[in-house]
N, C-alpha and C. Protein backbone atom coordinates (compact mmCIF):
# COMPACT_ATOMS: atom_id res chain seq x y z
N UNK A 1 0.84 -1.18 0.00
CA UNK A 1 0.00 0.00 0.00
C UNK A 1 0.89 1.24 0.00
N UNK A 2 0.42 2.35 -0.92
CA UNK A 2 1.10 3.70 -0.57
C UNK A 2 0.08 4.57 -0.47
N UNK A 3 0.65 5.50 0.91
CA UNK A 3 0.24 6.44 1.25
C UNK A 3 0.36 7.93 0.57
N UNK A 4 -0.45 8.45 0.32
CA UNK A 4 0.23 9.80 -0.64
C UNK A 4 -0.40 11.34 0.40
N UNK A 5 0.75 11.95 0.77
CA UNK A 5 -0.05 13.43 1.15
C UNK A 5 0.23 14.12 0.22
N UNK A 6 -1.11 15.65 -0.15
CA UNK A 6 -1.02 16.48 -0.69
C UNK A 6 -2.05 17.17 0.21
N UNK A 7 -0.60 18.27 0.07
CA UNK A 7 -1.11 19.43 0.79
C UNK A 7 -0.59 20.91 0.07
N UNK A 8 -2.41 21.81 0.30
CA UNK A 8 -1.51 23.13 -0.51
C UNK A 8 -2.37 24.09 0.39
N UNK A 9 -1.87 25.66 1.01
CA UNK A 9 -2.39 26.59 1.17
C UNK A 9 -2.76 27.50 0.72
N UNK A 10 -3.78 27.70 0.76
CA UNK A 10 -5.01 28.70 0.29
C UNK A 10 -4.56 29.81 0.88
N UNK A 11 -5.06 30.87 0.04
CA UNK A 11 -4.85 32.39 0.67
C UNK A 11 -6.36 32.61 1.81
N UNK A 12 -6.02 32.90 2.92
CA UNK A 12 -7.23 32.89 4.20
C UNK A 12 -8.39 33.49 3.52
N UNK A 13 -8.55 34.15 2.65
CA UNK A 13 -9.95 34.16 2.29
C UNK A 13 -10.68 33.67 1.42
N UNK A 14 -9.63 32.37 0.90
CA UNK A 14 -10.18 32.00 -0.21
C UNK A 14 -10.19 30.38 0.36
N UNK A 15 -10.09 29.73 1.42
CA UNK A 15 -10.06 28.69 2.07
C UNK A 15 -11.37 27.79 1.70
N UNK A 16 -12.41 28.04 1.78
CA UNK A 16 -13.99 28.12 1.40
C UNK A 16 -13.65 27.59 0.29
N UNK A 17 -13.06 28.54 -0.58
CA UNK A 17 -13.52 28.35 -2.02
C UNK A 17 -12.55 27.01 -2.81
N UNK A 18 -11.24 26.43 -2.09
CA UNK A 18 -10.23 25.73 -2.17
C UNK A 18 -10.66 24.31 -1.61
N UNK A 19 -11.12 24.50 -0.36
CA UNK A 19 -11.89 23.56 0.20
C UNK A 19 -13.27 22.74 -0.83
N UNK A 20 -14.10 23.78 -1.29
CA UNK A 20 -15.46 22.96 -2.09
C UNK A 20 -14.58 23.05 -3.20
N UNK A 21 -13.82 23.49 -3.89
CA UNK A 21 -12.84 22.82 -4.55
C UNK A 21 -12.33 21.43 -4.93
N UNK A 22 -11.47 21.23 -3.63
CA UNK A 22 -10.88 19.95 -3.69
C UNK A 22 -11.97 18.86 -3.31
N UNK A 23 -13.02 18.94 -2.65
CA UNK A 23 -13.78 17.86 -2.08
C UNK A 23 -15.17 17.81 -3.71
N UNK A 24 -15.12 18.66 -3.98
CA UNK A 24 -16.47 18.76 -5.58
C UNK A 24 -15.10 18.55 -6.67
N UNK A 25 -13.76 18.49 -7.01
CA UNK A 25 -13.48 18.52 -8.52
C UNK A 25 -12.50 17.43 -8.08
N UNK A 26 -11.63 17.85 -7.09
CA UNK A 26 -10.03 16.73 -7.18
C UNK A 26 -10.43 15.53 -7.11
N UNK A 27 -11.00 15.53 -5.60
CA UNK A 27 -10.93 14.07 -4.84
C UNK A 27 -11.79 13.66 -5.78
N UNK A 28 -13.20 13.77 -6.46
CA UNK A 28 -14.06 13.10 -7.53
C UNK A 28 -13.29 12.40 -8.28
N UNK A 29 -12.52 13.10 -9.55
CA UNK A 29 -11.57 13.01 -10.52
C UNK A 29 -10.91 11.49 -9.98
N UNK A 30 -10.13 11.23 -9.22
CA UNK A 30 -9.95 10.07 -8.84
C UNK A 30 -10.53 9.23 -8.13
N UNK A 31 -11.82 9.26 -7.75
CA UNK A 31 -12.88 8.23 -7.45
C UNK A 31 -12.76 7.34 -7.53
N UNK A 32 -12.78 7.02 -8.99
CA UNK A 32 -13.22 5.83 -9.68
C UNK A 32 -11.75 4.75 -9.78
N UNK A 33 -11.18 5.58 -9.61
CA UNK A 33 -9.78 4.74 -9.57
C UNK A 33 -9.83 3.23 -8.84
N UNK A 34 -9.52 2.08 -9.70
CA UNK A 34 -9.62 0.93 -9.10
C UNK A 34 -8.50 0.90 -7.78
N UNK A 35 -7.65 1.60 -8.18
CA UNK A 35 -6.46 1.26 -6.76
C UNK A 35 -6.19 1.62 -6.12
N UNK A 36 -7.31 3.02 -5.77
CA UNK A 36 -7.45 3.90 -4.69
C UNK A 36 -8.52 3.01 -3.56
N UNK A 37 -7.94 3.04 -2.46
CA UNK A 37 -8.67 2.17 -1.53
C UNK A 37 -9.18 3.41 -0.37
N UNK A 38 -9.10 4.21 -0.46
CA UNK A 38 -9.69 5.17 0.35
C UNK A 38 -8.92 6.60 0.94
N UNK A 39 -9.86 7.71 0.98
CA UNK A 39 -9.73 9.51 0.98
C UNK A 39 -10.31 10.18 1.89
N UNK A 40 -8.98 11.05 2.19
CA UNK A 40 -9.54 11.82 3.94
C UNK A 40 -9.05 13.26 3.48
N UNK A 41 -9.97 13.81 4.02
CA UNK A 41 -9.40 15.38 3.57
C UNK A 41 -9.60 16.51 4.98
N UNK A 42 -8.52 16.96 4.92
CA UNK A 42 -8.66 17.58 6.15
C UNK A 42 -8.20 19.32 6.36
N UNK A 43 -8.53 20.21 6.73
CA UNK A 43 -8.27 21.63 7.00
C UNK A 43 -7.58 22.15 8.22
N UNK A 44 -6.93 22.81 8.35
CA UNK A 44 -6.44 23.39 9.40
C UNK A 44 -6.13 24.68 9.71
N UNK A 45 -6.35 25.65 11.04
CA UNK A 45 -6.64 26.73 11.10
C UNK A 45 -5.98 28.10 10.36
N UNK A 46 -4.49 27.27 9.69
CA UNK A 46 -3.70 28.29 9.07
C UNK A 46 -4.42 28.44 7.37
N UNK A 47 -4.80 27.53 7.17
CA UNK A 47 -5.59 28.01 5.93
C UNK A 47 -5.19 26.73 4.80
N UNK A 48 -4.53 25.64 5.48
CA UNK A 48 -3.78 24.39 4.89
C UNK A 48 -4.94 23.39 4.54
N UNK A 49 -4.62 22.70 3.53
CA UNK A 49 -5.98 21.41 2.87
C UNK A 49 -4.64 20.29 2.87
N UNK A 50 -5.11 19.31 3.46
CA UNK A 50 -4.37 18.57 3.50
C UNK A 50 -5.58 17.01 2.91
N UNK A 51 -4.73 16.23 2.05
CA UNK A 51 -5.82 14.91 1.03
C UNK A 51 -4.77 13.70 1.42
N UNK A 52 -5.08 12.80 1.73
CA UNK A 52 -4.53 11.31 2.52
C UNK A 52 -5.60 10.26 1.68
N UNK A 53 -4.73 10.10 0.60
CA UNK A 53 -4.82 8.72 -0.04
C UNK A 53 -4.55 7.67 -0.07
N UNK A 54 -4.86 6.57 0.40
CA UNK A 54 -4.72 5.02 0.10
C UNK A 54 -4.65 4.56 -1.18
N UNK A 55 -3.48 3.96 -2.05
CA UNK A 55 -3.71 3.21 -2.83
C UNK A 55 -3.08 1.64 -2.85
N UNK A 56 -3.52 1.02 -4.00
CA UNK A 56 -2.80 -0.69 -3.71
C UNK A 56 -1.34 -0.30 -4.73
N UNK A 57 -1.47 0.60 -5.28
CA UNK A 57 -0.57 0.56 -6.73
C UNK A 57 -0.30 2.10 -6.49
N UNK A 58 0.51 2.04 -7.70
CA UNK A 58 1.17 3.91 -8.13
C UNK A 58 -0.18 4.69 -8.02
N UNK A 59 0.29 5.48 -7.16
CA UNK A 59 -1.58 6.34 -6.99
C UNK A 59 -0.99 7.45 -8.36
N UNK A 60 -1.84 8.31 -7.98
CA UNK A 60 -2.85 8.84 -9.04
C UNK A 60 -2.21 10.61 -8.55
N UNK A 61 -1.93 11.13 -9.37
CA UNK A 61 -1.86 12.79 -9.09
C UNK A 61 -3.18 13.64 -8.76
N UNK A 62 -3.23 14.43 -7.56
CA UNK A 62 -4.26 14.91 -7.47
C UNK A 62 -4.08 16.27 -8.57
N UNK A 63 -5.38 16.26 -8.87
CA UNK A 63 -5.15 17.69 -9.53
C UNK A 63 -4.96 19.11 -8.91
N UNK A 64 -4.19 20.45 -8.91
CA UNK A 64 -4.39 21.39 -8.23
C UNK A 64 -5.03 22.26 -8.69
N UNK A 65 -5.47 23.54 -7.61
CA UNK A 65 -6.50 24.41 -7.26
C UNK A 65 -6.41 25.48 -8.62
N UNK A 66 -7.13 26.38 -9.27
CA UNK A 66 -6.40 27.63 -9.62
C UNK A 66 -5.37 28.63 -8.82
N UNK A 67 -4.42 28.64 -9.93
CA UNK A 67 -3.16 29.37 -8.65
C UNK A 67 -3.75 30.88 -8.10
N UNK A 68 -4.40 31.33 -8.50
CA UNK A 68 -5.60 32.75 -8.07
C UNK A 68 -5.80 32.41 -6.31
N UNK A 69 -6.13 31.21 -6.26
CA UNK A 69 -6.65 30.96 -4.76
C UNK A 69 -5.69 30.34 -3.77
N UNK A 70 -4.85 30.05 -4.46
CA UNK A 70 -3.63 29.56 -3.37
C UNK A 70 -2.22 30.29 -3.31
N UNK A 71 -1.46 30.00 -2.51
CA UNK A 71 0.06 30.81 -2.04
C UNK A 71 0.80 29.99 -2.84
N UNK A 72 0.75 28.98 -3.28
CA UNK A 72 1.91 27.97 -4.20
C UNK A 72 1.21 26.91 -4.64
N UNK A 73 1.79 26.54 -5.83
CA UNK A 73 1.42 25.03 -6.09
C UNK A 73 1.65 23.93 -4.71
N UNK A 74 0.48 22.86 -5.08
CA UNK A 74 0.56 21.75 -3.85
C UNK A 74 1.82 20.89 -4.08
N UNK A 75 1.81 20.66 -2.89
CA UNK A 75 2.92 19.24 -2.78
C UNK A 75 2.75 18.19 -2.61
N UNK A 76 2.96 17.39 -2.66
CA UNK A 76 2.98 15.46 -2.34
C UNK A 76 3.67 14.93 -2.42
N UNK A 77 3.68 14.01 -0.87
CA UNK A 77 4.72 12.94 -0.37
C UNK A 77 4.22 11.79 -0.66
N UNK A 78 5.22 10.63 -0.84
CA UNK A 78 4.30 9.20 -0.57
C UNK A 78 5.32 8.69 0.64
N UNK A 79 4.09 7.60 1.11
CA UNK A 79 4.54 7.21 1.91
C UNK A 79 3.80 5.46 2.42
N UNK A 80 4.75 4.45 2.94
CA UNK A 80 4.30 3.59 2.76
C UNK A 80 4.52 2.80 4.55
N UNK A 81 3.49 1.85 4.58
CA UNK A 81 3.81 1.36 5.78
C UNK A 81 4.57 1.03 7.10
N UNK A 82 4.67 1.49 8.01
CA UNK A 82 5.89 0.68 8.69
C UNK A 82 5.53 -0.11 9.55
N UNK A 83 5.45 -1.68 9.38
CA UNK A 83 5.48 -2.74 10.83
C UNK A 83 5.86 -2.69 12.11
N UNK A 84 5.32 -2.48 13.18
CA UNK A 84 5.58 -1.92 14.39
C UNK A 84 5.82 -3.65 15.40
């Protein structure tokens, strides 16, 4: 399994609009993906969107925001299990 973060910040007044964004166009867009096993999306008070993907295989690029509404293009890590 790999884990993928992407995370990008929104300019604080446009958080709203970045947010129904990513949850109505990105996360959709890869839905359907057979090897996506599951999507968490999460906000935080600085104005950050952070998307936590599960896949079985090479995941999938999320798409990003218009650069109008954010401080930079997003980033993404992968990341994969560790046995404890």
């Amino acid at each position: 399994m790999i884990v993928r973060m992407w995370e990008v910040q929104a300019h604080p007044e446009s958080l709203a609009d970045v947010l129904s964004w990513v949850c109505e166009r990105a996360v959709p867009a890869i839905g359907a993906d057979p090897n996506l096993v599951g999507t968490e999306v999460f906000s935080s008070l600085d104005s950050r969107i952070v998307v936590i993907t599960r896949w079985r295989r090479e995941p999938r690029e999320l798409e990003g925001p218009p650069g109008y509404l954010v401080t930079r293009k997003p980033h993404s890590w992968d990341f994969s299990p560790v046995e404890l």
